[in-house]
PDB file of N, CA and C in Angstrom:
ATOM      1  N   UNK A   1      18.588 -54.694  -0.596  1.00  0.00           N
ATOM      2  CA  UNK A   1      18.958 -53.300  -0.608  1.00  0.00           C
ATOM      3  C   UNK A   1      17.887 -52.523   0.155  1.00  0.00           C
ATOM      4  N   UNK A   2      18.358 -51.496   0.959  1.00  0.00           N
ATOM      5  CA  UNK A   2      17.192 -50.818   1.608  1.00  0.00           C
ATOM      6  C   UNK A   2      17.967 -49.552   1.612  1.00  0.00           C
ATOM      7  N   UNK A   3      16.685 -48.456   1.241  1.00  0.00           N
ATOM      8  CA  UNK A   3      16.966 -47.345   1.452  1.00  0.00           C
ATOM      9  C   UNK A   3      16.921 -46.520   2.445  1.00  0.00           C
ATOM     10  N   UNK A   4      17.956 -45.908   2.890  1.00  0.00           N
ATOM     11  CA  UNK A   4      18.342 -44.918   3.721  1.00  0.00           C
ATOM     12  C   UNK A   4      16.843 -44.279   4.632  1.00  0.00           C
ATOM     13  N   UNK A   5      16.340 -43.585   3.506  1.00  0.00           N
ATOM     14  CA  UNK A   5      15.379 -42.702   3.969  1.00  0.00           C
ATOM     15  C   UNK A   5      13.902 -44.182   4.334  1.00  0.00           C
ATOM     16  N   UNK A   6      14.251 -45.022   4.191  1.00  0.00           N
ATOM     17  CA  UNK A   6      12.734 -45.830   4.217  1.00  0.00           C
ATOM     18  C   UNK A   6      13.258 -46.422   5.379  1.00  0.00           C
ATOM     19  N   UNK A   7      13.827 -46.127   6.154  1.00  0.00           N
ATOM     20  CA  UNK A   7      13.920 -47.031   7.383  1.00  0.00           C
ATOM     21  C   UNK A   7      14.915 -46.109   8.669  1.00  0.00           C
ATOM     22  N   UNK A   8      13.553 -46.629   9.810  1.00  0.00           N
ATOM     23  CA  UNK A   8      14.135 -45.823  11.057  1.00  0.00           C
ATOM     24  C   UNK A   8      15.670 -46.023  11.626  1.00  0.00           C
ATOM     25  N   UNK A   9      16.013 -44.893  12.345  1.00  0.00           N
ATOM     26  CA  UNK A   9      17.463 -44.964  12.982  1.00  0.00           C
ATOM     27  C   UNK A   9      17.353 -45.965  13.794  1.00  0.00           C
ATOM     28  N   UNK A  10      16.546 -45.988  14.179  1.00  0.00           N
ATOM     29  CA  UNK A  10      16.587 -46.986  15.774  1.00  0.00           C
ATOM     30  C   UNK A  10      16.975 -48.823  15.187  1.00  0.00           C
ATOM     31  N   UNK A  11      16.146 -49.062  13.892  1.00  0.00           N
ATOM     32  CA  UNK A  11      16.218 -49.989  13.019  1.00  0.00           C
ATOM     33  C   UNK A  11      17.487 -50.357  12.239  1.00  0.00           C
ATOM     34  N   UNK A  12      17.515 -49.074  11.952  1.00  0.00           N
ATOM     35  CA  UNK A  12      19.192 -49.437  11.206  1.00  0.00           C
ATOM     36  C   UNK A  12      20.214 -49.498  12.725  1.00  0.00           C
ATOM     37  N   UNK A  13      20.573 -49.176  13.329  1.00  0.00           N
ATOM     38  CA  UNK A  13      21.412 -49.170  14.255  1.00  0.00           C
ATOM     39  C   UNK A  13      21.071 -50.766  15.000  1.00  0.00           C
ATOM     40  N   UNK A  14      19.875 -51.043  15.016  1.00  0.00           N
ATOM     41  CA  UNK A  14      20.175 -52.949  15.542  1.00  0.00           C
ATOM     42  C   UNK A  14      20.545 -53.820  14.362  1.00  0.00           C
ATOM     43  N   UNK A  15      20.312 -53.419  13.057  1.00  0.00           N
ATOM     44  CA  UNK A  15      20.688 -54.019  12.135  1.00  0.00           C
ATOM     45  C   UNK A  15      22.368 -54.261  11.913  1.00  0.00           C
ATOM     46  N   UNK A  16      22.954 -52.986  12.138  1.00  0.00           N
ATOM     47  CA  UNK A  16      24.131 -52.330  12.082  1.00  0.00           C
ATOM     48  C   UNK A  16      25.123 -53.467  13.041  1.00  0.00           C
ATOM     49  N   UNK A  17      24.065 -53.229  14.117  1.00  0.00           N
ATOM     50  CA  UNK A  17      25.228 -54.030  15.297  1.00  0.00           C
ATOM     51  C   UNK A  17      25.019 -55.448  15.343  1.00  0.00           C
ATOM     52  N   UNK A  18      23.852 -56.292  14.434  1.00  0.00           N
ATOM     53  CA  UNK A  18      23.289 -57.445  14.048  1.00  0.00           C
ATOM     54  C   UNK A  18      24.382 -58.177  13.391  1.00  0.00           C
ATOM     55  N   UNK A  19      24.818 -57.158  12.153  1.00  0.00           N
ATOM     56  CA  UNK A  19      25.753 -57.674  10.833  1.00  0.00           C
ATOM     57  C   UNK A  19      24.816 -58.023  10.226  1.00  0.00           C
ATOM     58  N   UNK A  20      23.767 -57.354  10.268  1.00  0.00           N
ATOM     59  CA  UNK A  20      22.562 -57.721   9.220  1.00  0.00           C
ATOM     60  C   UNK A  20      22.457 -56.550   8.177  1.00  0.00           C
ATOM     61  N   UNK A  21      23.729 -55.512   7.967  1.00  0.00           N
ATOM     62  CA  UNK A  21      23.858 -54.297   7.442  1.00  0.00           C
ATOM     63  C   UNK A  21      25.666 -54.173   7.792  1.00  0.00           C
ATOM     64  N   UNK A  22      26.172 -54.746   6.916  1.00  0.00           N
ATOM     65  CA  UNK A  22      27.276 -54.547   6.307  1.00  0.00           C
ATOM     66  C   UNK A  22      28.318 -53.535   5.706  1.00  0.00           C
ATOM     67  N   UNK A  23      27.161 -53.135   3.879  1.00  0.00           N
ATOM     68  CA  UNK A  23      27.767 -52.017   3.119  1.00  0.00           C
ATOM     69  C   UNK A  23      26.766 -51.040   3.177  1.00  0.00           C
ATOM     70  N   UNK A  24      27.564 -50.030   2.799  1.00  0.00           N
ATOM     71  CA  UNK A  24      26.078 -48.783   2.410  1.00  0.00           C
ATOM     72  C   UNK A  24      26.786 -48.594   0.741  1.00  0.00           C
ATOM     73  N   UNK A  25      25.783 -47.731   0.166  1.00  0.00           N
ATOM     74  CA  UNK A  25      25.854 -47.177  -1.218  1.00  0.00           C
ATOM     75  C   UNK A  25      25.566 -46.228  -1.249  1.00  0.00           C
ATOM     76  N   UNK A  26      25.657 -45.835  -2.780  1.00  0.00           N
ATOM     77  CA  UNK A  26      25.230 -44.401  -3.471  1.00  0.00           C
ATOM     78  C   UNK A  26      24.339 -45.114  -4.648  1.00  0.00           C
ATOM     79  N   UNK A  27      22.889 -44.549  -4.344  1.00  0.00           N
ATOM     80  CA  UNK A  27      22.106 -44.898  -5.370  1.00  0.00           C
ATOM     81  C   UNK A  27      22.525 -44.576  -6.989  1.00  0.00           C
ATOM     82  N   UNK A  28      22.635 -43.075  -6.546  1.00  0.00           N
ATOM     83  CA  UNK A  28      22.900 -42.300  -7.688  1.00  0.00           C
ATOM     84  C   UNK A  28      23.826 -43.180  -8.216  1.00  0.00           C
ATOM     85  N   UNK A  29      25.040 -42.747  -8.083  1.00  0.00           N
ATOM     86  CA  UNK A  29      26.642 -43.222  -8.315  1.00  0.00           C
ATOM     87  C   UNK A  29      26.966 -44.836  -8.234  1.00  0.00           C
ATOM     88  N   UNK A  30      25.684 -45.603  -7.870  1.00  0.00           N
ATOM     89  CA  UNK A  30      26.468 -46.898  -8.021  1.00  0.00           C
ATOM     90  C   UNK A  30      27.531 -47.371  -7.872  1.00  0.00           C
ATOM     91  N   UNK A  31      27.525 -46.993  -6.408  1.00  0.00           N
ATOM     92  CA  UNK A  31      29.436 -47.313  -6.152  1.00  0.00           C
ATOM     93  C   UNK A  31      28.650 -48.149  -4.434  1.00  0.00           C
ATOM     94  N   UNK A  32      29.280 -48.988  -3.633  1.00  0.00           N
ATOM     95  CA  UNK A  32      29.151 -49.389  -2.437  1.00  0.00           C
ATOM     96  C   UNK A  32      30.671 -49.530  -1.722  1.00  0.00           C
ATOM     97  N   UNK A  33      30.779 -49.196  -0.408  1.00  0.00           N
ATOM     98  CA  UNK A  33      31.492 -49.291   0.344  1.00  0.00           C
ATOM     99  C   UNK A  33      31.584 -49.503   1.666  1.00  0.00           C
ATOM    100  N   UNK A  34      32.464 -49.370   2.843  1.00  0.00           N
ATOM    101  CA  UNK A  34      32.595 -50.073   4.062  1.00  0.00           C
ATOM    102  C   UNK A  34      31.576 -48.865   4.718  1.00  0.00           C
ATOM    103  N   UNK A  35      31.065 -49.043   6.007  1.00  0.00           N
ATOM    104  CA  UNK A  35      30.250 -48.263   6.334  1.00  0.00           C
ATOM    105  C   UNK A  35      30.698 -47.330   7.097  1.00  0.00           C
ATOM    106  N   UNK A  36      32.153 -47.348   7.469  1.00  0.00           N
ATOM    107  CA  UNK A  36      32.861 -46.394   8.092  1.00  0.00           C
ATOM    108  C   UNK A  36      33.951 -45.317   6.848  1.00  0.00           C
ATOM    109  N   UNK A  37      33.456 -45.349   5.813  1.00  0.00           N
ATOM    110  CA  UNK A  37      34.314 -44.658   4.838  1.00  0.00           C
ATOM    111  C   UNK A  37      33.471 -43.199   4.734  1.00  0.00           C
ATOM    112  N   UNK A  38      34.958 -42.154   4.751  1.00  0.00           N
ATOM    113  CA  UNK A  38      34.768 -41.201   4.597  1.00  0.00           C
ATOM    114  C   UNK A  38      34.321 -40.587   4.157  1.00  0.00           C
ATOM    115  N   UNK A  39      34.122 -41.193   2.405  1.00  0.00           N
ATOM    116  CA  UNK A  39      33.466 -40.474   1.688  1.00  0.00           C
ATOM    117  C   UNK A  39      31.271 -41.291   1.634  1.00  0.00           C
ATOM    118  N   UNK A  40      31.502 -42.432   2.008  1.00  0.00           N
ATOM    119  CA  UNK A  40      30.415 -42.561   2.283  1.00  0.00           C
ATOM    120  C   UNK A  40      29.604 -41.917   3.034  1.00  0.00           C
ATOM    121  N   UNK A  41      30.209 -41.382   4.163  1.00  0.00           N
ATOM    122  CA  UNK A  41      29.477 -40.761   5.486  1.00  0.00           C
ATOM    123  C   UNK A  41      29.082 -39.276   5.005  1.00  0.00           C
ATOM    124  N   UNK A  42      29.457 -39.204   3.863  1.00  0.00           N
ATOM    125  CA  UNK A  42      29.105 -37.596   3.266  1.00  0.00           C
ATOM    126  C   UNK A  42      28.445 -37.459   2.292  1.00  0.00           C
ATOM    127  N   UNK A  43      27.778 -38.466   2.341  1.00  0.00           N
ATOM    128  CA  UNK A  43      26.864 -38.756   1.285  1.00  0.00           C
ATOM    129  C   UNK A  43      24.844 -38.113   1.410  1.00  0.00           C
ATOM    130  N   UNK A  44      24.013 -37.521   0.978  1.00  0.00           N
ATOM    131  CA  UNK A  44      22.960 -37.834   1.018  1.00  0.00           C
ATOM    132  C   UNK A  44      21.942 -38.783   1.467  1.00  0.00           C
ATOM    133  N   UNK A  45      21.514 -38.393   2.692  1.00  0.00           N
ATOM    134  CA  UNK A  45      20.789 -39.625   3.009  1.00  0.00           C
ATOM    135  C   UNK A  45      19.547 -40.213   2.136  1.00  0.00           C
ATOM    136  N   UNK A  46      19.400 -39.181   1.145  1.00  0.00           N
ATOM    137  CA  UNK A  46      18.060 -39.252   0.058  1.00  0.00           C
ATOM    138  C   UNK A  46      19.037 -40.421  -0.972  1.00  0.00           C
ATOM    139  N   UNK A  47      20.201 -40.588  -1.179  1.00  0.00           N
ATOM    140  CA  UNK A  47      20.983 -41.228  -1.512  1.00  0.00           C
ATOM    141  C   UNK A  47      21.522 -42.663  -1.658  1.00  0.00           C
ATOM    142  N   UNK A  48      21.610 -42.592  -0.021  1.00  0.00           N
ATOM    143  CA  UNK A  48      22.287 -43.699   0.408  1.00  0.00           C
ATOM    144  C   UNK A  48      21.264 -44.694   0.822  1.00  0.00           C
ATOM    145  N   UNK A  49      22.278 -46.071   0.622  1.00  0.00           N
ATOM    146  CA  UNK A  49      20.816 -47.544   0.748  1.00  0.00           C
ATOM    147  C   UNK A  49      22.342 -48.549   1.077  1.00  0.00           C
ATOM    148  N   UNK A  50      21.700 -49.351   1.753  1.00  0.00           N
ATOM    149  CA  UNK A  50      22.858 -50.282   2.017  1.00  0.00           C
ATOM    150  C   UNK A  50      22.396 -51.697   2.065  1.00  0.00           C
ATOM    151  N   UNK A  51      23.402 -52.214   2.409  1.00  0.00           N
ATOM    152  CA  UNK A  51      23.080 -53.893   1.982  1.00  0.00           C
ATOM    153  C   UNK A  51      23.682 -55.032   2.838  1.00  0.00           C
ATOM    154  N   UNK A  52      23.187 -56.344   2.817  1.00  0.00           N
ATOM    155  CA  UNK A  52      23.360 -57.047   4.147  1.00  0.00           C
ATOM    156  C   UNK A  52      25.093 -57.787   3.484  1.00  0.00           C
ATOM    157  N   UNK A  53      24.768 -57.970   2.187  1.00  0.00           N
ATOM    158  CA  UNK A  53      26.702 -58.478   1.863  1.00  0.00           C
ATOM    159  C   UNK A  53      27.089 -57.849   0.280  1.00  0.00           C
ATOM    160  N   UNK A  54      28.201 -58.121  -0.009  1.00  0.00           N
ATOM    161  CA  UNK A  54      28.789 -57.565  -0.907  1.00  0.00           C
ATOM    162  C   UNK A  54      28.107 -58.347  -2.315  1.00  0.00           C
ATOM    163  N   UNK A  55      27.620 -59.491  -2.281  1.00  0.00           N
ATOM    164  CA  UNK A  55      27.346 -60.140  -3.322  1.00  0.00           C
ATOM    165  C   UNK A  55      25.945 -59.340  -3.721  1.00  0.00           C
ATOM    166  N   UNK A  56      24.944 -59.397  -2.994  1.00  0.00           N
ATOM    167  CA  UNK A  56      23.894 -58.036  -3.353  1.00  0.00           C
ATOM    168  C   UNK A  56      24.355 -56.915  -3.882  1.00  0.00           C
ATOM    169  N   UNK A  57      25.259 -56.383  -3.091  1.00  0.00           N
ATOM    170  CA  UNK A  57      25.438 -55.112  -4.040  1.00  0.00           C
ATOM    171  C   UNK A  57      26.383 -55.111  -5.422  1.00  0.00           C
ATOM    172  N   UNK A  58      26.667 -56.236  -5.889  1.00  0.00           N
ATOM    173  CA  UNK A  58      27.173 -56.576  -6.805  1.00  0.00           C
ATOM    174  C   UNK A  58      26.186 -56.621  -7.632  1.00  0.00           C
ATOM    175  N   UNK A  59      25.161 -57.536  -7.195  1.00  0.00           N
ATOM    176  CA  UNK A  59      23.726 -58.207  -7.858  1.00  0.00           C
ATOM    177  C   UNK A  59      23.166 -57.002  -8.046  1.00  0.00           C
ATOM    178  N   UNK A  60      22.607 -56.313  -7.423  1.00  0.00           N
ATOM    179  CA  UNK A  60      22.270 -54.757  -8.199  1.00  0.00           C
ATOM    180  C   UNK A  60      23.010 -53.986  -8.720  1.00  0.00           C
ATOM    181  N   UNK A  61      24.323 -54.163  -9.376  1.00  0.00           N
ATOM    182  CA  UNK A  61      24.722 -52.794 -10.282  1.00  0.00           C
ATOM    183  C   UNK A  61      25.673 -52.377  -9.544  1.00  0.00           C
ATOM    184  N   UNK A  62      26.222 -52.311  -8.586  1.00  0.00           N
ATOM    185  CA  UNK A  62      27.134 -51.618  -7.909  1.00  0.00           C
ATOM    186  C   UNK A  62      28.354 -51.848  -7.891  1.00  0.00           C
ATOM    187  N   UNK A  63      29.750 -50.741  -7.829  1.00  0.00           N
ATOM    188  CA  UNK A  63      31.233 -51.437  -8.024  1.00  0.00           C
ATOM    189  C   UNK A  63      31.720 -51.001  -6.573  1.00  0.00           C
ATOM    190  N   UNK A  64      32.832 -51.731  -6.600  1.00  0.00           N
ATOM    191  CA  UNK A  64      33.326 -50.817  -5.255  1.00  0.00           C
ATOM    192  C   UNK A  64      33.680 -49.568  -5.106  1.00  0.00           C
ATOM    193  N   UNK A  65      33.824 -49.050  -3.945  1.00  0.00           N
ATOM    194  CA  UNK A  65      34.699 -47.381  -3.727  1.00  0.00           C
ATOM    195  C   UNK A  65      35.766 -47.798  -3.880  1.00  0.00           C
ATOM    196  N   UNK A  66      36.872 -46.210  -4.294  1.00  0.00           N
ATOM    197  CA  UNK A  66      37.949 -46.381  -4.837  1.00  0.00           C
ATOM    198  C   UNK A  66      38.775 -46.063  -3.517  1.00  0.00           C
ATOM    199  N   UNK A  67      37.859 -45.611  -2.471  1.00  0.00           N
ATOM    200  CA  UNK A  67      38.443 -45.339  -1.484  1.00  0.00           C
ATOM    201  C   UNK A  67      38.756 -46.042   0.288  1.00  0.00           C
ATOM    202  N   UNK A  68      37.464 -46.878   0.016  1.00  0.00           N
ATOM    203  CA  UNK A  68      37.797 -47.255   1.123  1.00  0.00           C
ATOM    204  C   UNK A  68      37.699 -49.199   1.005  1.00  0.00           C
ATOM    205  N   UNK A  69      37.621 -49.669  -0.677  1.00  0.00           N
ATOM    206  CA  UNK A  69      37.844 -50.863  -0.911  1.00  0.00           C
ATOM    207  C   UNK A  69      38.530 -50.649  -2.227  1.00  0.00           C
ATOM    208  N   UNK A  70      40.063 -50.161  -1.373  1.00  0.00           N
ATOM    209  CA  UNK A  70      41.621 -50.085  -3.165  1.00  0.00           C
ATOM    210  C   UNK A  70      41.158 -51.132  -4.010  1.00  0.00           C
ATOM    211  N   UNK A  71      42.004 -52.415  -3.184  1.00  0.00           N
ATOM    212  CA  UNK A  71      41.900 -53.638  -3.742  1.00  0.00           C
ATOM    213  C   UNK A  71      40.509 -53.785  -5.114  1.00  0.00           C
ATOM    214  N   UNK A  72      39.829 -54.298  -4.479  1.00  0.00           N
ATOM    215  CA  UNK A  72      38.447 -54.693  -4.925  1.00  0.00           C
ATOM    216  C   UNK A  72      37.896 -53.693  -6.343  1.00  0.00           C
ATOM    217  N   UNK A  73      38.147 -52.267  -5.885  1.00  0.00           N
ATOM    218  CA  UNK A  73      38.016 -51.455  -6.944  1.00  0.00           C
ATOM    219  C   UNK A  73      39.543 -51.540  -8.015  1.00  0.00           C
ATOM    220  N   UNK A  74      40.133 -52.017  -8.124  1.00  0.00           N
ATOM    221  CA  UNK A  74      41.032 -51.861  -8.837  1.00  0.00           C
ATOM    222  C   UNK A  74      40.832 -52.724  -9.333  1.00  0.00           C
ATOM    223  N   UNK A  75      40.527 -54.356  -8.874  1.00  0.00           N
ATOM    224  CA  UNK A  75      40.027 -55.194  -9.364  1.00  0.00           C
ATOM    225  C   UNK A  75      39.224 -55.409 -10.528  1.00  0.00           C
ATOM    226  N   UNK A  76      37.970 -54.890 -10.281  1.00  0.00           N
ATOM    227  CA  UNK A  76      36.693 -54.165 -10.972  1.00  0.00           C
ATOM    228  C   UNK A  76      37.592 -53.127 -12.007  1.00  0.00           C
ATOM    229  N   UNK A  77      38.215 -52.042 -11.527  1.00  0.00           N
ATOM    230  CA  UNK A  77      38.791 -51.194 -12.622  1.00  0.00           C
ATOM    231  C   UNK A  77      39.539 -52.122 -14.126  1.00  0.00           C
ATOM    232  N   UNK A  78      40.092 -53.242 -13.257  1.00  0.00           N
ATOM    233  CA  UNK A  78      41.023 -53.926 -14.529  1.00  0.00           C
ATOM    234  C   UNK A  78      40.217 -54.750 -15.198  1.00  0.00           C
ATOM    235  N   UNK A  79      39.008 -55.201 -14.834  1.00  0.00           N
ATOM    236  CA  UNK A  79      38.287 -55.664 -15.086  1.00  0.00           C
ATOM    237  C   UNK A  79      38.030 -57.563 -14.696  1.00  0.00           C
ATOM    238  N   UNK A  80      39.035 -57.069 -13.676  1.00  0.00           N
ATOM    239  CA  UNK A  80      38.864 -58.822 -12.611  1.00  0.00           C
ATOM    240  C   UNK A  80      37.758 -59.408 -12.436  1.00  0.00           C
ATOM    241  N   UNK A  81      37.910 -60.667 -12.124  1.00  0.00           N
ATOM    242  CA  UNK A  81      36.186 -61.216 -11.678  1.00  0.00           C
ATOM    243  C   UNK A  81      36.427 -61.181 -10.079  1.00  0.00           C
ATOM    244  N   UNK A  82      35.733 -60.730  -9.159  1.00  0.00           N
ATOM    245  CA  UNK A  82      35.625 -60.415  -7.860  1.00  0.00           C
ATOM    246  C   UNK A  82      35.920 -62.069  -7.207  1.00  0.00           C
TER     247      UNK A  82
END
């Protein structure tokens, strides 16, 4: 997990295009999602931290968005095993 604010643009953007940076999150809110979701991108950058795969952000606490992963969060909502 790495946070938003602890790491340069220039860094995240080779990471980004690496696939070495996958999901982003909401610290606060404990929710992770695709990195092109709407409501992610409106998020706090004091906030937001992202992660290289989905199994990390599982491993720390996190569920899916309801918005830009239905499936997966509904999953989690019913209480599925991922």
């Amino acid at each position: 997990m790495i946070k938003h604010n602890k790491i340069s643009a220039v860094i995240l953007r080779t990471a980004i295009r690496k696939k070495e940076i996958i999901l982003a999150g909401n610290q606060n809110l404990k929710i992770y999602g695709l990195l092109s979701c709407k409501s992610g991108k409106r998020m706090k950058k004091e906030n937001r931290v992202f992660f290289e795969s989905e199994k990390t952000a599982i491993k720390n606490g996190y569920r899916p968005c309801g918005h830009c992963m239905k499936e997966k969060y509904k999953n989690w909502k019913d209480g599925s095993v991922f």
